[in-house]
C-alpha atoms as a PDB file:
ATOM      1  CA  UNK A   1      21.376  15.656  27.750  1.00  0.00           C
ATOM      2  CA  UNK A   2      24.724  15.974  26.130  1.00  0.00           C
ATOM      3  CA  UNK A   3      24.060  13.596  23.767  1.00  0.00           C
ATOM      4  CA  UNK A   4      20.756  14.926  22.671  1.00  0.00           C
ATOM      5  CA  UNK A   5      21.246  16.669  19.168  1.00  0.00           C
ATOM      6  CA  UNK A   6      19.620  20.859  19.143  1.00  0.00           C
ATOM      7  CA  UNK A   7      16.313  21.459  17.977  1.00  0.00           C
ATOM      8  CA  UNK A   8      17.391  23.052  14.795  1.00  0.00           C
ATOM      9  CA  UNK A   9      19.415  19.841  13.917  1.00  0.00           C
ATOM     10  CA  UNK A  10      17.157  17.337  14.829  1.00  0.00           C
ATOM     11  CA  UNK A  11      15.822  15.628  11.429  1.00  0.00           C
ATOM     12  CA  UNK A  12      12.218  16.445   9.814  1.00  0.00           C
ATOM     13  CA  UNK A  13      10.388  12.909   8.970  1.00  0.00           C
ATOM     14  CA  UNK A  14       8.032  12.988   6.621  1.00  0.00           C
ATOM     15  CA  UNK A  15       6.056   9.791   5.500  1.00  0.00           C
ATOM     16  CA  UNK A  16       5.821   9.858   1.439  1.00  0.00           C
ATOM     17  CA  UNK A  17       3.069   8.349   0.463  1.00  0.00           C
ATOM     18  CA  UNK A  18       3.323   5.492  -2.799  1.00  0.00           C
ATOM     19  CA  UNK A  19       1.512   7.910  -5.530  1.00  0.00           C
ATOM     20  CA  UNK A  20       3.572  10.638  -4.680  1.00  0.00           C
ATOM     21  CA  UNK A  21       6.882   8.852  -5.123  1.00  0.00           C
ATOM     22  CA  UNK A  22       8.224  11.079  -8.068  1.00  0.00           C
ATOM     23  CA  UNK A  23      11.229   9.351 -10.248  1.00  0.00           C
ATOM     24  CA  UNK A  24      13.264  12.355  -8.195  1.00  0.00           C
ATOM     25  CA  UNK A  25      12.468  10.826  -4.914  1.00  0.00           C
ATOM     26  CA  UNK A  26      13.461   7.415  -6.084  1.00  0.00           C
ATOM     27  CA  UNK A  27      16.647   8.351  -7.288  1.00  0.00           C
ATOM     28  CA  UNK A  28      17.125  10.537  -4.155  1.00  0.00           C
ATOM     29  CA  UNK A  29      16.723   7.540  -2.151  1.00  0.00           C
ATOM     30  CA  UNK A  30      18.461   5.061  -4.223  1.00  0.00           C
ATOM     31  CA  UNK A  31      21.761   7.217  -3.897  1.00  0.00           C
ATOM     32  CA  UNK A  32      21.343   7.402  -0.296  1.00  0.00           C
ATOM     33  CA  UNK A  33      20.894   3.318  -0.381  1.00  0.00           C
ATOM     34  CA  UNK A  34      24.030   2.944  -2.340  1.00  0.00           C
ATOM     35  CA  UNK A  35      26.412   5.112  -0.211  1.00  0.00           C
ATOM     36  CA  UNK A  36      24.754   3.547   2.936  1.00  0.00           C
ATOM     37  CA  UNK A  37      25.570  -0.039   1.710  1.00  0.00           C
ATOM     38  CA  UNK A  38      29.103   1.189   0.024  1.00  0.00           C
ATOM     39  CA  UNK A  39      30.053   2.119   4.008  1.00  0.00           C
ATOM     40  CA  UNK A  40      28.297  -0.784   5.755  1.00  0.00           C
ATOM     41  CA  UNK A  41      28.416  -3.907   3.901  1.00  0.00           C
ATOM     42  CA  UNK A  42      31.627  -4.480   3.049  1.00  0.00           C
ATOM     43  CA  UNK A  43      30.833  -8.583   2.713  1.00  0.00           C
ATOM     44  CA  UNK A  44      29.489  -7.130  -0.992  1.00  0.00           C
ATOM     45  CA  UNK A  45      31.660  -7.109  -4.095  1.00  0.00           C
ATOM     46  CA  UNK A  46      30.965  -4.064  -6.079  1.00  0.00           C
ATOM     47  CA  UNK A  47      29.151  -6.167  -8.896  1.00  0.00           C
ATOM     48  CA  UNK A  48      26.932  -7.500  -5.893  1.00  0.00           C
ATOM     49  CA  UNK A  49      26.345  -3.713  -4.958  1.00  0.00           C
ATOM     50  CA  UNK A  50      25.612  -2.731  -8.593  1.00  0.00           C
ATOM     51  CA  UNK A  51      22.708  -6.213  -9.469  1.00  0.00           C
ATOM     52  CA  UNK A  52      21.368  -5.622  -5.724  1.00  0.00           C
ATOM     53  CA  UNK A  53      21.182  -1.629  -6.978  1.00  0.00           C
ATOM     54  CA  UNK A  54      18.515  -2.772  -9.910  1.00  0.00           C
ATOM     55  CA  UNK A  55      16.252  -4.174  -7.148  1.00  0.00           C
ATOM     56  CA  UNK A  56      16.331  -0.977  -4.805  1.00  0.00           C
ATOM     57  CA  UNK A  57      13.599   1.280  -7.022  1.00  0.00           C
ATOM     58  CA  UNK A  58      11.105  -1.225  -7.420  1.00  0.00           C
ATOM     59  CA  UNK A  59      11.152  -2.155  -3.746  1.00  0.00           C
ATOM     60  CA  UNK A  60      10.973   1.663  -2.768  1.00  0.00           C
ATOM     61  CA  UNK A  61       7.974   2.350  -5.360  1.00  0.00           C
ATOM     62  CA  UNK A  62       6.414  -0.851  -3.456  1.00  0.00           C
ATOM     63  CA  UNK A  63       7.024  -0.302   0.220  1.00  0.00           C
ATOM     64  CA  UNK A  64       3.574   0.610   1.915  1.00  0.00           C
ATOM     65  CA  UNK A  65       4.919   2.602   3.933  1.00  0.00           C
ATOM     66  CA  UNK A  66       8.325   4.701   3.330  1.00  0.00           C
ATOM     67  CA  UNK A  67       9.811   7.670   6.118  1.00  0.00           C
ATOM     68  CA  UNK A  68      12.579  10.284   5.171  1.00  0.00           C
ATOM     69  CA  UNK A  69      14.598  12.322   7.316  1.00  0.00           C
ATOM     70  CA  UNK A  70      15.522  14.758   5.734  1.00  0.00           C
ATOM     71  CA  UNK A  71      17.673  18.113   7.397  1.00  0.00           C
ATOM     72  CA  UNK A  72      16.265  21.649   7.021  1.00  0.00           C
ATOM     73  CA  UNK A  73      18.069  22.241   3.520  1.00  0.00           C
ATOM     74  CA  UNK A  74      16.207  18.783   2.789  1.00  0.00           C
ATOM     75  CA  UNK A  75      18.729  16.872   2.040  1.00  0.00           C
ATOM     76  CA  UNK A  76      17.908  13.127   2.663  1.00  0.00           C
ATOM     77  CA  UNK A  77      19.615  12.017   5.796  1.00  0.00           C
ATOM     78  CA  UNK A  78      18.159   8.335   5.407  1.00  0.00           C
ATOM     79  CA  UNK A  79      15.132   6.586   5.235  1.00  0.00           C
ATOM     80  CA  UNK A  80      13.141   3.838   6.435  1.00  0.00           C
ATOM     81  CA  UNK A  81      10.213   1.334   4.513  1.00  0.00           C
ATOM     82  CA  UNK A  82       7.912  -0.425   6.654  1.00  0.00           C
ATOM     83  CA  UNK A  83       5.370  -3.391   6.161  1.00  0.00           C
ATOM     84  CA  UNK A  84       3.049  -3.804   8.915  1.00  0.00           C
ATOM     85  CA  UNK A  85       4.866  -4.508  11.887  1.00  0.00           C
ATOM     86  CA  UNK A  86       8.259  -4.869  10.402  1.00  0.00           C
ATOM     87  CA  UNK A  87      11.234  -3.247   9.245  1.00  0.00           C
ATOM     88  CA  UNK A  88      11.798  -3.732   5.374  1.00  0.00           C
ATOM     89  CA  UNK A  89      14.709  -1.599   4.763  1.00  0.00           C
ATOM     90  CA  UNK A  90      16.708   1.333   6.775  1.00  0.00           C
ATOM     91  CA  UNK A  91      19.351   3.241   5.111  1.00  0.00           C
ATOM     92  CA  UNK A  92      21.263   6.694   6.787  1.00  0.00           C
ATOM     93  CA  UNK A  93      23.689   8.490   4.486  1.00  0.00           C
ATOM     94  CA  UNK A  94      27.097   7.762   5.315  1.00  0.00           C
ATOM     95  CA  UNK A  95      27.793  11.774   7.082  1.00  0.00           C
ATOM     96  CA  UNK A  96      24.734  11.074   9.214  1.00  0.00           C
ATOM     97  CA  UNK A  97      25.631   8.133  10.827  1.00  0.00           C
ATOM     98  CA  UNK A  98      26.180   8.121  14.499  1.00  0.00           C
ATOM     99  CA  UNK A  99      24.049  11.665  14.643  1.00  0.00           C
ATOM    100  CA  UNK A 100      20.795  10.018  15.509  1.00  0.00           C
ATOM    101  CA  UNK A 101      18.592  10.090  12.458  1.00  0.00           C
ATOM    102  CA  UNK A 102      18.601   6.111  12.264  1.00  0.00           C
ATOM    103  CA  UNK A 103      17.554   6.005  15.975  1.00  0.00           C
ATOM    104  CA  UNK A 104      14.735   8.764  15.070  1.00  0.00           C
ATOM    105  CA  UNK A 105      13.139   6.669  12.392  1.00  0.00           C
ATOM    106  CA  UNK A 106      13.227   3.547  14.181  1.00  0.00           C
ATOM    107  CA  UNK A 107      11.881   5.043  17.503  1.00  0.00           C
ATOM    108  CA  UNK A 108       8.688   6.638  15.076  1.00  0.00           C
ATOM    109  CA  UNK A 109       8.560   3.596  13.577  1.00  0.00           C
ATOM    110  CA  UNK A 110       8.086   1.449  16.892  1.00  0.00           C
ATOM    111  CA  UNK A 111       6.165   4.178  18.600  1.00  0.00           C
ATOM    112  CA  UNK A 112       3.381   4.764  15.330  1.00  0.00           C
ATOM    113  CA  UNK A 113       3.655   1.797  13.175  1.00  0.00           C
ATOM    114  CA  UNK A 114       4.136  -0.438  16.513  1.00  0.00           C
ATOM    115  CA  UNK A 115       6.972  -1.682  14.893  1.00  0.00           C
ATOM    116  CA  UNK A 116       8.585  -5.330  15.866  1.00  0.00           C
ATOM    117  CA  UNK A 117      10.588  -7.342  13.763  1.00  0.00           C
ATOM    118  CA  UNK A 118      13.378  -6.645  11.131  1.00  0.00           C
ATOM    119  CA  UNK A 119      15.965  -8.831   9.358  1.00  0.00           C
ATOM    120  CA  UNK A 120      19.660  -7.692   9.003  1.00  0.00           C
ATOM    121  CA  UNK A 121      22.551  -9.130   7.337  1.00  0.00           C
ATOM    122  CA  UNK A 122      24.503 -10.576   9.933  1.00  0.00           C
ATOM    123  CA  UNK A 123      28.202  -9.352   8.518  1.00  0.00           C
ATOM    124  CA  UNK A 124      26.915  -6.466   8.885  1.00  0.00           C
ATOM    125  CA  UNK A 125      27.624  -5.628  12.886  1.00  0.00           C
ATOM    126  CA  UNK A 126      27.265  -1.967  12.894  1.00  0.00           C
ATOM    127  CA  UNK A 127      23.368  -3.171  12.061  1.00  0.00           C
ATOM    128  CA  UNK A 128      23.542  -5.756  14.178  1.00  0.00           C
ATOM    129  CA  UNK A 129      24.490  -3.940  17.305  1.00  0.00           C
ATOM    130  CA  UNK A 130      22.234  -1.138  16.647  1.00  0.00           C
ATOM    131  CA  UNK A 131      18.744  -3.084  16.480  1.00  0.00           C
ATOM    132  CA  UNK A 132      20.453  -4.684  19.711  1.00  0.00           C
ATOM    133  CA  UNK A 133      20.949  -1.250  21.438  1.00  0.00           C
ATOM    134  CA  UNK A 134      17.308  -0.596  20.761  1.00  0.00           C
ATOM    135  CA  UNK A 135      15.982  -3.618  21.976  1.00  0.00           C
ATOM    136  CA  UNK A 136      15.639  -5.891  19.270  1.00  0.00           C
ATOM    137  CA  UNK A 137      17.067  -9.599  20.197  1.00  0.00           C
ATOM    138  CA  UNK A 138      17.625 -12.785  17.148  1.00  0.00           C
ATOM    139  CA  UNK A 139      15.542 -15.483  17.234  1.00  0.00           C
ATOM    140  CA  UNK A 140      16.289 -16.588  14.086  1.00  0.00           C
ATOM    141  CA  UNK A 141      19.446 -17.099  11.549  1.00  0.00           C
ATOM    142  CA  UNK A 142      19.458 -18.703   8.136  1.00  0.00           C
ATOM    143  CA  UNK A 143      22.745 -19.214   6.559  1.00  0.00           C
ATOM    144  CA  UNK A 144      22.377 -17.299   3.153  1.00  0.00           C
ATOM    145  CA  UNK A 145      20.147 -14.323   2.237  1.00  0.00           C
ATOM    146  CA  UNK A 146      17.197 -14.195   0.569  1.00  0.00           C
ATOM    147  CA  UNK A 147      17.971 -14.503  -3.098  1.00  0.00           C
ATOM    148  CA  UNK A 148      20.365 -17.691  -1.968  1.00  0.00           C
ATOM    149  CA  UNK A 149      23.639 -15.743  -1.362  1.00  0.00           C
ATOM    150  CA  UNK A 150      25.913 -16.706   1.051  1.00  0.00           C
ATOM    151  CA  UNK A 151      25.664 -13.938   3.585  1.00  0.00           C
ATOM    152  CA  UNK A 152      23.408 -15.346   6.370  1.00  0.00           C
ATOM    153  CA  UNK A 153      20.969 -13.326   7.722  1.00  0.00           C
ATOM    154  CA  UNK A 154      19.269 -12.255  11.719  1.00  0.00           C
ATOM    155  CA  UNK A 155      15.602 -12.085  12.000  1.00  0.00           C
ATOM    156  CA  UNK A 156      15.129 -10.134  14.710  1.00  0.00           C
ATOM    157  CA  UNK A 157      12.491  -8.903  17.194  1.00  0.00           C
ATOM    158  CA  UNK A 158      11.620  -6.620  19.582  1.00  0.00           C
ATOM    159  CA  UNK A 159      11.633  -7.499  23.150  1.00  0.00           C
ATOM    160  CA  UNK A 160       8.942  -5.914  25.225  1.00  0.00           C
ATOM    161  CA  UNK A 161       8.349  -5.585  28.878  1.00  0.00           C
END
């Protein structure tokens, strides 16, 4: 129980619907996605960060489905947009790392959405050894990312009993 955050920290997760995605929410988010990928994928040159950056709004206007933890002054903690059954993107603001709020959205996510699959950069091992810790395992790597950039990538899925 020691590890087990109080109540009154635990983060609120809200599910924000596509139409009521304000430009405030996207820019909320997209700061939170920055920071995130400033402290976890160092394999990125800044000018990598910044053209991947132009990408991030559309893809959070599009996401069916899009979760945010946010603490009770409601400040974003991170977020999480799903498709189906899988993972799309999962982001937790670089002071609320390691408190839990990545393991709360993914555990919703599995537990409502029946969550299973997800695709990480594989330089980035913090990722890596998370989705491992909660019971994803690789059955898949390609050798450079989706737009053709050298950074391979882990498709991963969950294992079930």
């Amino acid at each position: 129980m020691a590890n087990q955050e109080p109540v009154s920290q635990r983060p609120m997760v809200v599910s924000l619907p596509v139409e009521q995605r304000t430009d405030a929410h996207i820019t909320e988010l997209t700061a939170v996605w920055e920071a995130s990928v400033r402290a976890t994928h160092k394999f990125l040159l800044p000018s990598e960060v910044q053209t991947i950056k132009q990408l991030v709004p559309p893809a959070l206007r599009q996401v069916p489905q899009l979760l945010v933890a946010r603490n009770a002054d409601q400040r974003v903690l991170g977020f999480m947009g799903l498709s189906e059954q899988r993972v799309e993107m999962l982001f937790v603001a670089p002071d609320s790392r390691g408190t839990g709020v990545g393991k709360t959205l993914l555990t919703m996510a599995i537990r409502r959405n029946h969550v299973t699959e997800v695709t990480v950069n594989q330089q980035n091992p913090q990722a890596v050894g998370f989705y491992h810790h909660m019971g994803f395992q690789t059955y898949r790597r390609t050798m450079s990312d989706e737009q053709g950039a050298p950074y391979p990538l882990l498709y991963l899925r969950l294992e079930t009993e």
